[in-house]
C-alpha atoms as a PDB file:
ATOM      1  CA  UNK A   1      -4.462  -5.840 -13.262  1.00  0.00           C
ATOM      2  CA  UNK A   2      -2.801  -1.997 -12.686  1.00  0.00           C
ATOM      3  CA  UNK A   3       0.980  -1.930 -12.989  1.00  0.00           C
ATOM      4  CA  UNK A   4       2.513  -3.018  -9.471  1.00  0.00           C
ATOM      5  CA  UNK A   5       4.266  -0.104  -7.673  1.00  0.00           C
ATOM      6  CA  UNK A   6       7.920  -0.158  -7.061  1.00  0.00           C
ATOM      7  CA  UNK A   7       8.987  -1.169  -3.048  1.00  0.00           C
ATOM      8  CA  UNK A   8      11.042   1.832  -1.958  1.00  0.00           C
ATOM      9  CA  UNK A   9      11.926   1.026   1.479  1.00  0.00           C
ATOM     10  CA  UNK A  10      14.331   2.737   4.094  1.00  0.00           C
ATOM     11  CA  UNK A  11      18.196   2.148   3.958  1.00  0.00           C
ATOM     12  CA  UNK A  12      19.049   2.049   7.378  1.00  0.00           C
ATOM     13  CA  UNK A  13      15.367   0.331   8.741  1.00  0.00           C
ATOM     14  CA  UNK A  14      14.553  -1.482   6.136  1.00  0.00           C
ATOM     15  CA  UNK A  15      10.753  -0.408   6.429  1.00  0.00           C
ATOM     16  CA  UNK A  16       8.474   1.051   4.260  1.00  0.00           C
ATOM     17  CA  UNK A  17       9.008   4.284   2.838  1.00  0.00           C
ATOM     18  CA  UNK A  18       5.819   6.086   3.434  1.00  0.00           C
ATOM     19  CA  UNK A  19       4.985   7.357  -0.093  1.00  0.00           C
ATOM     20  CA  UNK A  20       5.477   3.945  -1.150  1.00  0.00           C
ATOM     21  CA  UNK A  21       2.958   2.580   1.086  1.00  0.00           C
ATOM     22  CA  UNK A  22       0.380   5.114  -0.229  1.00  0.00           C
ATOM     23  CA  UNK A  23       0.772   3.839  -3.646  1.00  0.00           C
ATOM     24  CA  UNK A  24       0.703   0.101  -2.602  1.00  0.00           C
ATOM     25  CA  UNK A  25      -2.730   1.111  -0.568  1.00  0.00           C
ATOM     26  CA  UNK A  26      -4.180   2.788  -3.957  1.00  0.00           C
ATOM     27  CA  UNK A  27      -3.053  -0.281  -5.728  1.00  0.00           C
ATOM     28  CA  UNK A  28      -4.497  -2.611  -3.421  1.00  0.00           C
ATOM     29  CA  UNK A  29      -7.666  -0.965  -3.453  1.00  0.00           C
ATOM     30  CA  UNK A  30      -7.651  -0.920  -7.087  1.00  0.00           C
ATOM     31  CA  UNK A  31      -6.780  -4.628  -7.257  1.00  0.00           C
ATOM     32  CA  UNK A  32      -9.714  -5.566  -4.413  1.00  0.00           C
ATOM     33  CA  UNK A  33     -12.229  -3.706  -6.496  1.00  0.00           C
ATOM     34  CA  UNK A  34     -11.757  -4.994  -9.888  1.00  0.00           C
ATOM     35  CA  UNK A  35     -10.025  -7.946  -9.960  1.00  0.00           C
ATOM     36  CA  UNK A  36     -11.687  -9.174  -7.062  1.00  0.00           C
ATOM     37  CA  UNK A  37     -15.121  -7.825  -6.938  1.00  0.00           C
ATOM     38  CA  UNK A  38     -14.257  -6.323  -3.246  1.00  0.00           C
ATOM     39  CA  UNK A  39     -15.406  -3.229  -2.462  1.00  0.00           C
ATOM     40  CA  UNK A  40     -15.204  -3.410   1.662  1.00  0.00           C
ATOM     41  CA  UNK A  41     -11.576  -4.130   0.995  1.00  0.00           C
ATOM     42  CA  UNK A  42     -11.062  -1.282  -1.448  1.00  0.00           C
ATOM     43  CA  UNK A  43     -12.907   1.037   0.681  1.00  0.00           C
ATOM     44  CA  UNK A  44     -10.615  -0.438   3.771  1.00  0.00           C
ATOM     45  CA  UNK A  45      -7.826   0.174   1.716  1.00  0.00           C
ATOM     46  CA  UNK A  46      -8.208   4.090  -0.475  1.00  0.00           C
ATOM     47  CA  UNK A  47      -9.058   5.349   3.547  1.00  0.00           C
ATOM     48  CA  UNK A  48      -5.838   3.962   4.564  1.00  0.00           C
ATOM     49  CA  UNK A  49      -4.322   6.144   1.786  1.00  0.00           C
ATOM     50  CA  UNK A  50      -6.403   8.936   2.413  1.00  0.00           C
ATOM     51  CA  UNK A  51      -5.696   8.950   5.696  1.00  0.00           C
ATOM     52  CA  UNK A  52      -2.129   8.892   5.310  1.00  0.00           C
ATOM     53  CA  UNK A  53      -2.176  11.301   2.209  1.00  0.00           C
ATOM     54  CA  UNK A  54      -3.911  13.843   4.855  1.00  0.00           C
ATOM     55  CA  UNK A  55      -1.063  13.565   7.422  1.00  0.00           C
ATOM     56  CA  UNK A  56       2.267  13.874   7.930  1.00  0.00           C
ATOM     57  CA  UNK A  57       4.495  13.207   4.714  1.00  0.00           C
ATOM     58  CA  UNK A  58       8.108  11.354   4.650  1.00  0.00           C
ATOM     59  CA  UNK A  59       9.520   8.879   7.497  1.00  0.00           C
ATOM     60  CA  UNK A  60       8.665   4.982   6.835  1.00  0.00           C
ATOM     61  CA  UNK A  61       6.354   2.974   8.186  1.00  0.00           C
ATOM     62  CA  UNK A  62       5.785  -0.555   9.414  1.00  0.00           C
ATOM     63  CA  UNK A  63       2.706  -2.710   8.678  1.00  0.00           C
ATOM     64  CA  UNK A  64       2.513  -6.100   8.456  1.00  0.00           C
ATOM     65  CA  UNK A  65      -0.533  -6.612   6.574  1.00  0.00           C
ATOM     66  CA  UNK A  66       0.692  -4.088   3.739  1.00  0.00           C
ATOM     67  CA  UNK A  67       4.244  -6.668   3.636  1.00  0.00           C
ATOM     68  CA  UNK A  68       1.778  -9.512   3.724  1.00  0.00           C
ATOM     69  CA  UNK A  69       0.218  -7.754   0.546  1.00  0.00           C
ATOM     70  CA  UNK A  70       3.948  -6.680  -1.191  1.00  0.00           C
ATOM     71  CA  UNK A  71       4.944 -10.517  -0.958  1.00  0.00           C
ATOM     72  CA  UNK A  72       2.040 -12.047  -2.741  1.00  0.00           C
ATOM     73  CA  UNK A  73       2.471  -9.502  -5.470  1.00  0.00           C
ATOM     74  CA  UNK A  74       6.725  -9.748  -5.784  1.00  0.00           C
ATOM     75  CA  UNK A  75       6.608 -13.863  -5.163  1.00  0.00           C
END
């Protein structure tokens, strides 16, 4: 198991703050690929940080799956 990235999220939204969710992506796909064997969901989730790493930086986003993911790792 990697060390579990810190949840920076956005004072006055309360979402995501976007680095953040690049780092729980890498995480995730680190997690689905050797912990779990996984390798559609790694590859599912290193091109949702690529993709993001390639756009745009800053602002906060909002995705339910990746808050799905942040709960099951804080409890």
């Amino acid at each position: 198991m990697g060390r579990v990235p810190k949840v920076e999220r956005d004072a006055l939204t309360g979402g995501l703050m976007y680095q953040s969710a690049v780092e729980w992506y890498r995480f995730l796909a680190d997690e689905a690929l050797f912990e779990q064997g996984d390798a559609a969901k790694s590859d599912h989730y290193i091109s949702q940080a690529e993709a993001m790493s390639q756009g745009p930086q800053g602002g906060v986003i909002r995705s339910r799956v990746l808050e799905e993911e942040i709960k099951k790792w804080n409890g």
